[in-house]
N, C-alpha and C. Protein backbone atom coordinates (compact mmCIF):
# COMPACT_ATOMS: atom_id res chain seq x y z
N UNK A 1 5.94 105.90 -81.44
CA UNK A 1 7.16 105.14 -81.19
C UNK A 1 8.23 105.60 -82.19
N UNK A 2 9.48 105.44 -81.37
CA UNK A 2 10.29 106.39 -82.62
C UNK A 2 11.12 105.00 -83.37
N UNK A 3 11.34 105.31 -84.61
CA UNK A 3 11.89 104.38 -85.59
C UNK A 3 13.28 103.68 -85.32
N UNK A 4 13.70 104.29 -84.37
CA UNK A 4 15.10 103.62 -84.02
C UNK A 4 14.71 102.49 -83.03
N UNK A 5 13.86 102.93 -82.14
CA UNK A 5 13.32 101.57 -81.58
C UNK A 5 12.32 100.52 -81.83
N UNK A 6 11.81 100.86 -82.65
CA UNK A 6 10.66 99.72 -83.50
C UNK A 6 12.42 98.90 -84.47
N UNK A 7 13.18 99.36 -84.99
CA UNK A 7 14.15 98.62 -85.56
C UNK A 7 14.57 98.10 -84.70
N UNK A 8 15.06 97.94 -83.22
CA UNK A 8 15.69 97.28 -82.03
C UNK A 8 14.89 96.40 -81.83
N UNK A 9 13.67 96.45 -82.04
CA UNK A 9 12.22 95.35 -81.07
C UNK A 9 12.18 94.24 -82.14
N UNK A 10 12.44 94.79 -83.44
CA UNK A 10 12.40 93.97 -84.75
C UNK A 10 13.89 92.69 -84.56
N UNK A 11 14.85 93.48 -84.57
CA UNK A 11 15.61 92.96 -84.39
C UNK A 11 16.25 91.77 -83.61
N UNK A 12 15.92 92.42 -82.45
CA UNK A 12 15.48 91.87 -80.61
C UNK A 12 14.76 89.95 -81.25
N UNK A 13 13.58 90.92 -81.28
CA UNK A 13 12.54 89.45 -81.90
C UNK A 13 13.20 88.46 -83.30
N UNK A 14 13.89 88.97 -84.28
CA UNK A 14 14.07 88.21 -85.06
C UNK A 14 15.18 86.98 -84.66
N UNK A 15 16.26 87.55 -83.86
CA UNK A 15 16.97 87.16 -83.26
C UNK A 15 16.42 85.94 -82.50
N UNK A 16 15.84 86.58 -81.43
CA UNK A 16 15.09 85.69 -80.61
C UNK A 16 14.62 84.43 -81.53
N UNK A 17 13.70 84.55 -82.69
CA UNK A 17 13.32 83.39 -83.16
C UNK A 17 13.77 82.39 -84.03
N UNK A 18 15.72 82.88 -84.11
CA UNK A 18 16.40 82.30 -84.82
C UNK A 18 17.04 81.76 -83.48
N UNK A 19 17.37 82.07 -82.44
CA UNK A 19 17.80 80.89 -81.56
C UNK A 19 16.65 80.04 -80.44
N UNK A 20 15.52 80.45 -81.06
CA UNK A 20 14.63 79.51 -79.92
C UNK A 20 15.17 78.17 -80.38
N UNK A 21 15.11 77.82 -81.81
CA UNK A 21 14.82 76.20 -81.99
C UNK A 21 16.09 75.59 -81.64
N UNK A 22 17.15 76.38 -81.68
CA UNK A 22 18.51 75.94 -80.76
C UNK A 22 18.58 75.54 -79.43
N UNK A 23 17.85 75.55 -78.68
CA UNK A 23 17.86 75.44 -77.54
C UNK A 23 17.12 73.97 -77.30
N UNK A 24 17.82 73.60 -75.99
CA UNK A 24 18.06 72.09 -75.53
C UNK A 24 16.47 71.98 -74.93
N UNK A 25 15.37 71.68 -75.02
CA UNK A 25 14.23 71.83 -74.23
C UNK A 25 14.13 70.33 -73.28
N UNK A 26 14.29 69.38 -74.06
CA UNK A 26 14.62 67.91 -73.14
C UNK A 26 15.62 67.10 -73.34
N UNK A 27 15.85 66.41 -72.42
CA UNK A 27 17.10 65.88 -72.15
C UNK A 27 17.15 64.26 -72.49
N UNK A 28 16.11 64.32 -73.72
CA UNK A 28 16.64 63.03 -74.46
C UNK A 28 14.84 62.56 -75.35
N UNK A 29 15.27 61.11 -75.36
CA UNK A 29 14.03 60.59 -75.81
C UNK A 29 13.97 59.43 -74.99
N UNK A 30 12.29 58.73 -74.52
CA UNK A 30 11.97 57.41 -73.75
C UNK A 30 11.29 56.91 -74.39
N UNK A 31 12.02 55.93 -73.70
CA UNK A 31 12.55 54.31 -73.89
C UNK A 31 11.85 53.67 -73.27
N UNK A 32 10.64 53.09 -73.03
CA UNK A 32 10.25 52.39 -72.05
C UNK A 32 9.78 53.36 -70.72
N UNK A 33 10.31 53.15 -69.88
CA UNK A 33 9.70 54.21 -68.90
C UNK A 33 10.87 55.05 -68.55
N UNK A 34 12.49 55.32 -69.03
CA UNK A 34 13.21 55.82 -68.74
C UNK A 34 13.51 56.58 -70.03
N UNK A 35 14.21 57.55 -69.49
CA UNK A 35 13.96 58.85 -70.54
C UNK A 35 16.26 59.11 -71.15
N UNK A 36 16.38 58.59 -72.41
CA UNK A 36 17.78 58.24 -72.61
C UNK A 36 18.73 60.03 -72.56
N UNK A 37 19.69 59.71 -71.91
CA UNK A 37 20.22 61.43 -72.56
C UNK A 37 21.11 61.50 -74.07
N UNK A 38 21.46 62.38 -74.12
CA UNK A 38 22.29 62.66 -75.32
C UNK A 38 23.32 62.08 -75.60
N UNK A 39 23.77 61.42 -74.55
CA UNK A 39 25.04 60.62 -74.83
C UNK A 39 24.94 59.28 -75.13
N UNK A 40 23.81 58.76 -74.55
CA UNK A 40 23.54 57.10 -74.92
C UNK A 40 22.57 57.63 -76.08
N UNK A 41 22.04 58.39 -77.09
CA UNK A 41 21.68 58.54 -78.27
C UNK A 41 22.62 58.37 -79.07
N UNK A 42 23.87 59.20 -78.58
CA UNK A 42 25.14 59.49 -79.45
C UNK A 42 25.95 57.42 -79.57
N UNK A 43 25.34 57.34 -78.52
CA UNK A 43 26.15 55.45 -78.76
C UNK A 43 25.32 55.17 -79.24
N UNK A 44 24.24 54.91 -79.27
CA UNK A 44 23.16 54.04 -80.56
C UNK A 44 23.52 54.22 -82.19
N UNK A 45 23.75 55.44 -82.00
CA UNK A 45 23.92 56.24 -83.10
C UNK A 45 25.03 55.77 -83.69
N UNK A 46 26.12 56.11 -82.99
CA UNK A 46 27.48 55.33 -83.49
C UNK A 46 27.26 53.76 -83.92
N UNK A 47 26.75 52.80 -82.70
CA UNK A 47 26.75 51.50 -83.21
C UNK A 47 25.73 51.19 -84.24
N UNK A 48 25.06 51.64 -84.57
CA UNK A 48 23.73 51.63 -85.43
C UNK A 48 24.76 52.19 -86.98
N UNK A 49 25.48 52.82 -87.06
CA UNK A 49 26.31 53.55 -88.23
C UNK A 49 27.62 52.48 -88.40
N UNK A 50 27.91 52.03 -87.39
CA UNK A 50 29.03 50.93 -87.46
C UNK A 50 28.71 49.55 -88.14
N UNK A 51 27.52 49.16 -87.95
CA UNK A 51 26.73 47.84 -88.56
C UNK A 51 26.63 48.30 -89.80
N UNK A 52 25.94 49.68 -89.92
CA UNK A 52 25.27 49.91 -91.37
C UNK A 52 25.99 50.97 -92.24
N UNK A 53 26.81 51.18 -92.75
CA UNK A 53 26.62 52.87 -93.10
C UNK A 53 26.31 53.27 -94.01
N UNK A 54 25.34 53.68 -93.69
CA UNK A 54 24.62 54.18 -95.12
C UNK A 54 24.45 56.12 -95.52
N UNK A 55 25.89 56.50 -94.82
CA UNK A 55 26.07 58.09 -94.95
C UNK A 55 25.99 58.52 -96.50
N UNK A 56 26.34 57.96 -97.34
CA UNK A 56 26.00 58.74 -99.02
C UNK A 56 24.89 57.94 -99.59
N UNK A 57 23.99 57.60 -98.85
CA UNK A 57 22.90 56.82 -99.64
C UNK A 57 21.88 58.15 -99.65
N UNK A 58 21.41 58.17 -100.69
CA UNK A 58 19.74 59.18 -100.30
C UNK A 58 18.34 58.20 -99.80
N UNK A 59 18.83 58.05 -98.91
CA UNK A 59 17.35 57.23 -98.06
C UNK A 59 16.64 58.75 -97.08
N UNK A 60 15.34 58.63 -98.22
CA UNK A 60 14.43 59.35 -97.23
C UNK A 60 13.45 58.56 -96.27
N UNK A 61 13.28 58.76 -95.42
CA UNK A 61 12.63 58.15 -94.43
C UNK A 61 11.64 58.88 -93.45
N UNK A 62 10.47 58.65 -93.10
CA UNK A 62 9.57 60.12 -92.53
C UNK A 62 10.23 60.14 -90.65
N UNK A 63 11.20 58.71 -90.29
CA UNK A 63 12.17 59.15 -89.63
C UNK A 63 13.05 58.62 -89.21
N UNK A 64 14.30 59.49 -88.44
CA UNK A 64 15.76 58.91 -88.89
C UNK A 64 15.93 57.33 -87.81
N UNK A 65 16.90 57.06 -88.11
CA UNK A 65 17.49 55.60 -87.81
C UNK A 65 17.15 55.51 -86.05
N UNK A 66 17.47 56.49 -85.66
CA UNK A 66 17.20 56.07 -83.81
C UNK A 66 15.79 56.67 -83.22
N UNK A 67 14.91 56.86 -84.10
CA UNK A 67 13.37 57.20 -83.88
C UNK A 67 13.28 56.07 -83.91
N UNK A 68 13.21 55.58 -85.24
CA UNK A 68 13.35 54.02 -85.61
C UNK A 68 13.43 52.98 -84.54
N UNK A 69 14.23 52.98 -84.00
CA UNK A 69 14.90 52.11 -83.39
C UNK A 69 13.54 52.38 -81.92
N UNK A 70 13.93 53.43 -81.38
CA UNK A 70 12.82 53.52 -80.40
C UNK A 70 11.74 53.15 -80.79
N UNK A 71 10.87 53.77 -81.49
CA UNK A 71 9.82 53.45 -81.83
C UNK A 71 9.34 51.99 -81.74
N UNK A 72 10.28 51.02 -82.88
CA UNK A 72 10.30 49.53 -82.74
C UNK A 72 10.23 48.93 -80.77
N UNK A 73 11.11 49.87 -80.03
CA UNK A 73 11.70 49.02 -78.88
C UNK A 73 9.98 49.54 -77.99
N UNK A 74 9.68 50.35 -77.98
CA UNK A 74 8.56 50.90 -76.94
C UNK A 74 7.21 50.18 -77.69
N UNK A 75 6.60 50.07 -79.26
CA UNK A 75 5.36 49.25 -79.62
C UNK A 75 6.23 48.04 -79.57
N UNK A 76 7.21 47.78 -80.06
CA UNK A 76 7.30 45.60 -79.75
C UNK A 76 7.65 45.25 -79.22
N UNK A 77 8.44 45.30 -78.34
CA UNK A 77 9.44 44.86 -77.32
C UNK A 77 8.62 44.54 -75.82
N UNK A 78 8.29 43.55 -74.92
CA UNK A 78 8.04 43.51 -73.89
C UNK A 78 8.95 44.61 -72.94
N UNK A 79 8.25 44.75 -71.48
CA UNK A 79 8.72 45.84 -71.13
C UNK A 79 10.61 45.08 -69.97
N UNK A 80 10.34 43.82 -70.35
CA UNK A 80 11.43 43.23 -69.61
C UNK A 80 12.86 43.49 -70.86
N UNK A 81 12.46 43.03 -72.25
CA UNK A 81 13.30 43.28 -72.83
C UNK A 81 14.18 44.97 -73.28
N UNK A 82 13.02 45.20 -73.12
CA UNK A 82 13.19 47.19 -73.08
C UNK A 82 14.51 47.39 -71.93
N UNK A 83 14.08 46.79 -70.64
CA UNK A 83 15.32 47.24 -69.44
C UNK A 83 16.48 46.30 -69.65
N UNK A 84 16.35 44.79 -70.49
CA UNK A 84 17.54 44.40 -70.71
C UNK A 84 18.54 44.77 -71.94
N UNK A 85 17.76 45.86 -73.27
CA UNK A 85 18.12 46.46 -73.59
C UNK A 85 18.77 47.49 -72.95
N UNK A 86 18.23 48.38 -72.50
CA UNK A 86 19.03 49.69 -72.05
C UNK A 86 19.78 49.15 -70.80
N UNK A 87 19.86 48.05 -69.70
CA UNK A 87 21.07 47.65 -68.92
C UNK A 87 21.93 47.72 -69.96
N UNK A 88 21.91 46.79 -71.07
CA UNK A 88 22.95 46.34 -71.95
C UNK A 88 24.05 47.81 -72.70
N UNK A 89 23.19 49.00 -72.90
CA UNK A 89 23.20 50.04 -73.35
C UNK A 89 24.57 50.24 -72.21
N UNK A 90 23.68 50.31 -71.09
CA UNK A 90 24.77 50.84 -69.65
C UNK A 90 26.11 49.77 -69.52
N UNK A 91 25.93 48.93 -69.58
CA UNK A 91 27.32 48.14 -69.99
C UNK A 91 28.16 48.45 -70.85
N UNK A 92 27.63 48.44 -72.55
CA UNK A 92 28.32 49.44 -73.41
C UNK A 92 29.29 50.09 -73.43
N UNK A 93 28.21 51.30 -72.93
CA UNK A 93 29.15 52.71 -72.66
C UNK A 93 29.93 52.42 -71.41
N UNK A 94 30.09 51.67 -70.51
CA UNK A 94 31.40 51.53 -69.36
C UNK A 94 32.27 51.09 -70.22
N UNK A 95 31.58 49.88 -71.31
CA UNK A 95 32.87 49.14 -71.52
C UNK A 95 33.87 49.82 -72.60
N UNK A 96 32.72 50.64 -73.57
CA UNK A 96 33.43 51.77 -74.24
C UNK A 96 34.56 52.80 -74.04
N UNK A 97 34.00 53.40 -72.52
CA UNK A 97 34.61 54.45 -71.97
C UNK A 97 35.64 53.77 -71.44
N UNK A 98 35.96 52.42 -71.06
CA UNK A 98 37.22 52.10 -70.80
C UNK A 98 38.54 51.88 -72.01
N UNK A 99 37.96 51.99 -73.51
CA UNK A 99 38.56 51.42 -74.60
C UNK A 99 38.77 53.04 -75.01
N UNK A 100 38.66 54.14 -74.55
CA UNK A 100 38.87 55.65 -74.73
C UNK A 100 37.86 55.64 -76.04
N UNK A 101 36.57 55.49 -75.73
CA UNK A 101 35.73 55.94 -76.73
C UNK A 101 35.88 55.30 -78.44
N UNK A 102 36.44 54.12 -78.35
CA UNK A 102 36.94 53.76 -79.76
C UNK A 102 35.97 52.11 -80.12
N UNK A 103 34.73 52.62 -81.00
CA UNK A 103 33.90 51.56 -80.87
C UNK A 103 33.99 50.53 -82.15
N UNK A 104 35.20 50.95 -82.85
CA UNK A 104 35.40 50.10 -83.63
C UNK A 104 36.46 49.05 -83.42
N UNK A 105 36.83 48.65 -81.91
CA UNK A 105 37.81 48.07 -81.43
C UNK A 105 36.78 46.99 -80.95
N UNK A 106 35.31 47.01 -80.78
CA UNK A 106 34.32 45.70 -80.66
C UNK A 106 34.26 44.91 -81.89
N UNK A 107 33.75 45.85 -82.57
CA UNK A 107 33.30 45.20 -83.90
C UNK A 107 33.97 44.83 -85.01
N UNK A 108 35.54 45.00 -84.77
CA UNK A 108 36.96 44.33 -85.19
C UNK A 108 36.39 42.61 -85.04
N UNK A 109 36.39 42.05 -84.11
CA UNK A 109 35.72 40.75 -83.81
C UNK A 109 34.68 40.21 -83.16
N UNK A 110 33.91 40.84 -84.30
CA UNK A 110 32.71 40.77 -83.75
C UNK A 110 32.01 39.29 -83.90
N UNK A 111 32.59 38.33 -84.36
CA UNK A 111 31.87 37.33 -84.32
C UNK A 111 32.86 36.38 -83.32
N UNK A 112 33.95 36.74 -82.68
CA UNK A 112 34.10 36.58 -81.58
C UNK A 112 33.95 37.14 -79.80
N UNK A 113 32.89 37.43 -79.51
CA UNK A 113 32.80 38.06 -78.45
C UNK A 113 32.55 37.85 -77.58
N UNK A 114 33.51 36.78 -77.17
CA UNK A 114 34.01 36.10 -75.82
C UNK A 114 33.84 36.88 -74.72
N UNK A 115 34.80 38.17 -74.52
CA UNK A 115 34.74 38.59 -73.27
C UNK A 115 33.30 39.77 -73.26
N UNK A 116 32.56 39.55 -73.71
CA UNK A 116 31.20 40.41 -74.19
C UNK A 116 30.41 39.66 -72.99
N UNK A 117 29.62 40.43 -72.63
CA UNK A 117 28.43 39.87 -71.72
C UNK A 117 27.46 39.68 -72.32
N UNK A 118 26.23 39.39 -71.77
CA UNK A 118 25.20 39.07 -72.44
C UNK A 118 24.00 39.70 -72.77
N UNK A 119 24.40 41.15 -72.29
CA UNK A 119 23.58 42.15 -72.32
C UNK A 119 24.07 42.94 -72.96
N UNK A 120 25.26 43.32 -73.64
CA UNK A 120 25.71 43.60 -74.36
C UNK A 120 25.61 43.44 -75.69
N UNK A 121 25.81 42.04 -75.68
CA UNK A 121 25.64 41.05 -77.23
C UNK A 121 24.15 41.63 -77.40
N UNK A 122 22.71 41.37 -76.46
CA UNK A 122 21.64 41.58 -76.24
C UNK A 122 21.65 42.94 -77.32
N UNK A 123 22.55 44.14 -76.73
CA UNK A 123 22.02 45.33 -77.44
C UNK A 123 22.59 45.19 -78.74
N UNK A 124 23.75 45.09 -79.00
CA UNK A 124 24.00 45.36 -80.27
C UNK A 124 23.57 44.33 -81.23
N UNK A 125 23.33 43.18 -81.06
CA UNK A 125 22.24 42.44 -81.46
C UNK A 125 20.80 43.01 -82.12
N UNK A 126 20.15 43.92 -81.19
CA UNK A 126 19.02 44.17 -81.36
C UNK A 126 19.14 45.67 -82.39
N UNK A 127 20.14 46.44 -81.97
CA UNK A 127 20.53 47.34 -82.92
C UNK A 127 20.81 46.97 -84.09
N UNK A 128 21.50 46.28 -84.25
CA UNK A 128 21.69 45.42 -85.69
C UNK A 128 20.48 45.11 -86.30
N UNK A 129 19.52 44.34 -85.92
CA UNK A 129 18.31 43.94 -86.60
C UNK A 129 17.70 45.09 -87.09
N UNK A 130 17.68 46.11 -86.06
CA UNK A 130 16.22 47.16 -86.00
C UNK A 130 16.59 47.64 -87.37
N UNK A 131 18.19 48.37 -87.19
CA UNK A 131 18.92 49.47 -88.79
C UNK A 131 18.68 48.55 -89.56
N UNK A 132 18.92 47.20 -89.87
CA UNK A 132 18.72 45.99 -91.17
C UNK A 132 17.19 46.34 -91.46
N UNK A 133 16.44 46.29 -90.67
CA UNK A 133 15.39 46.54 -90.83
C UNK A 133 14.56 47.87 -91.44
N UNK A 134 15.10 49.24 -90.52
CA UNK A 134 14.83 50.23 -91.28
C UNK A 134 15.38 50.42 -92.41
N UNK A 135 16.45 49.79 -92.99
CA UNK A 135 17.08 49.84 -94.47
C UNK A 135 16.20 49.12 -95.03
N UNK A 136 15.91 47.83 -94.51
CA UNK A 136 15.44 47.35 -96.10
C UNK A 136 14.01 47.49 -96.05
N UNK A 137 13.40 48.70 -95.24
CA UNK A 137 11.80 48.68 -95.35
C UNK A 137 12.01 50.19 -95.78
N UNK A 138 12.89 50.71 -96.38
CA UNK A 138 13.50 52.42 -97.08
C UNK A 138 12.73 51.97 -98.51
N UNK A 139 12.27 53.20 -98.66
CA UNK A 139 11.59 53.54 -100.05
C UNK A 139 13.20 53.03 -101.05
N UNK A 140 14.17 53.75 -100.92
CA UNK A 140 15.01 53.69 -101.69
C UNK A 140 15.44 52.01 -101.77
N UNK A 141 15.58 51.77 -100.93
CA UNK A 141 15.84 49.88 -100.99
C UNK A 141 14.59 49.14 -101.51
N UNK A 142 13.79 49.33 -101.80
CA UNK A 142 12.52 48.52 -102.31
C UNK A 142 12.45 49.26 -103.61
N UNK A 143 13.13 50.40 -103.92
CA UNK A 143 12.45 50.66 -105.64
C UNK A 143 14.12 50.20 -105.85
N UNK A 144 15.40 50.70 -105.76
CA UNK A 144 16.33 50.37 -106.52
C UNK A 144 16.87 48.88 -106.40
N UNK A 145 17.12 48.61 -105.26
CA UNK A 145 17.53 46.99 -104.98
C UNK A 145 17.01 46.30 -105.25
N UNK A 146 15.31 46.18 -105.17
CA UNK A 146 14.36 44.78 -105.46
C UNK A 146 13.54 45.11 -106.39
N UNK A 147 13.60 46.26 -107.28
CA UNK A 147 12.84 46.78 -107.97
C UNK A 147 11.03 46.58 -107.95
N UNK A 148 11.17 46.88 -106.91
CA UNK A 148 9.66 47.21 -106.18
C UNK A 148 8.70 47.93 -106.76
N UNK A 149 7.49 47.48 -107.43
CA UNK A 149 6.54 48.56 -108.02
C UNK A 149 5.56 48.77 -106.73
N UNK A 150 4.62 49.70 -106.95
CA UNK A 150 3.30 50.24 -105.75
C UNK A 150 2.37 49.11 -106.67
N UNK A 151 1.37 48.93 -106.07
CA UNK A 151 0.58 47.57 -105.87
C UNK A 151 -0.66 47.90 -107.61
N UNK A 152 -0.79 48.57 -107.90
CA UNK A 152 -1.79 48.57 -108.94
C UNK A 152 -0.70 48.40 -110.25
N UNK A 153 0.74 48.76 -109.98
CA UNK A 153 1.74 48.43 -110.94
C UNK A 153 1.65 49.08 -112.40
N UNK A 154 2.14 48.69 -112.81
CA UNK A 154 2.01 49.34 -114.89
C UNK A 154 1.13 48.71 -115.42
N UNK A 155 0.41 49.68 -116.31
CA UNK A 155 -0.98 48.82 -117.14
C UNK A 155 -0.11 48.69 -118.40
N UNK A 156 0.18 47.73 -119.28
CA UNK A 156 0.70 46.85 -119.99
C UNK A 156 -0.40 46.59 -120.94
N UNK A 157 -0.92 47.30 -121.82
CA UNK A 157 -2.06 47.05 -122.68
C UNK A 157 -2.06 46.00 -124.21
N UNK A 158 -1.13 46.22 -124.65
CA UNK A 158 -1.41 44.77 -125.98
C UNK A 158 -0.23 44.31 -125.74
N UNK A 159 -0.58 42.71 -125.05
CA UNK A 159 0.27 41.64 -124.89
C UNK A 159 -0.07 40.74 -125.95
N UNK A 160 0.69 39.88 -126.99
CA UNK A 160 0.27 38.79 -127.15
C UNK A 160 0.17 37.82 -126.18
N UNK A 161 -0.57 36.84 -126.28
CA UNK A 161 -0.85 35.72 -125.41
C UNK A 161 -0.43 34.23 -126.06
């Protein structure tokens, strides 16, 4: 084989395995028995960041905020609340897409939300809890905020008594 083309095949391939992991392979994550796309991720995401934001915090977590969130909705959630979640989801985003994508025009008054439906309130409700939840069950929120030790704690050897 001549050397100019073993450098092309090299190349060829390296290439190749710098854009496989780029590529779109599925078209979301499920929810119950329906499978969400990229765009109702991208609204969880937003309202889940609007309740909480915790963008300059170093919270490591083994995973991020809308695994989270699924995860919680598919092991706890009955499978009725799962579809009145994601109806509520589909309400949302209409009612969003009528406000030109601007989701901080809900949560301006948010403890008035009169013209809100109830499947609505339903989701962002439940979004609210889940992120409260993955925050304060964060390694980083249990050692700095509540100063949390691991369970065998500090051995403390000559106390008076």
């Amino acid at each position: 084989m001549k050397r100019r083309d073993a450098f092309q095949n090299i190349a060829l391939i390296t290439c190749g395995t710098i854009l496989l992991p780029s590529c779109k392979f599925n078209s979301g994550f499920t929810v119950g028995n329906k499978i969400l796309s990229y765009d109702q991720l991208n609204i969880i995401n937003k309202v889940s960041e609007i309740i909480l934001p915790i963008e300059n915090l170093k919270i490591v977590n083994p995973e991020n905020l809308t695994q989270f969130i699924f995860t919680m909705l598919n092991d706890c959630y009955s499978p009725d609340d799962i579809n009145y979640y994601l109806s509520g989801l589909d309400e949302y985003s209409e009612f969003i897409n009528t406000k030109n994508n601007n989701h901080s025009l809900i949560f301006d008054n948010i403890n008035s939300l009169d013209g809100i439906s109830e499947k609505i309130r339903f989701f962002i409700n439940t979004t609210k809890d889940l992120s409260i939840t993955h925050f304060t069950t964060s390694e980083f929120y249990m050692t700095e905020y509540l100063n949390y030790e691991y369970a065998p704690s500090r051995y403390i050897g000559c106390i008076s008594i």
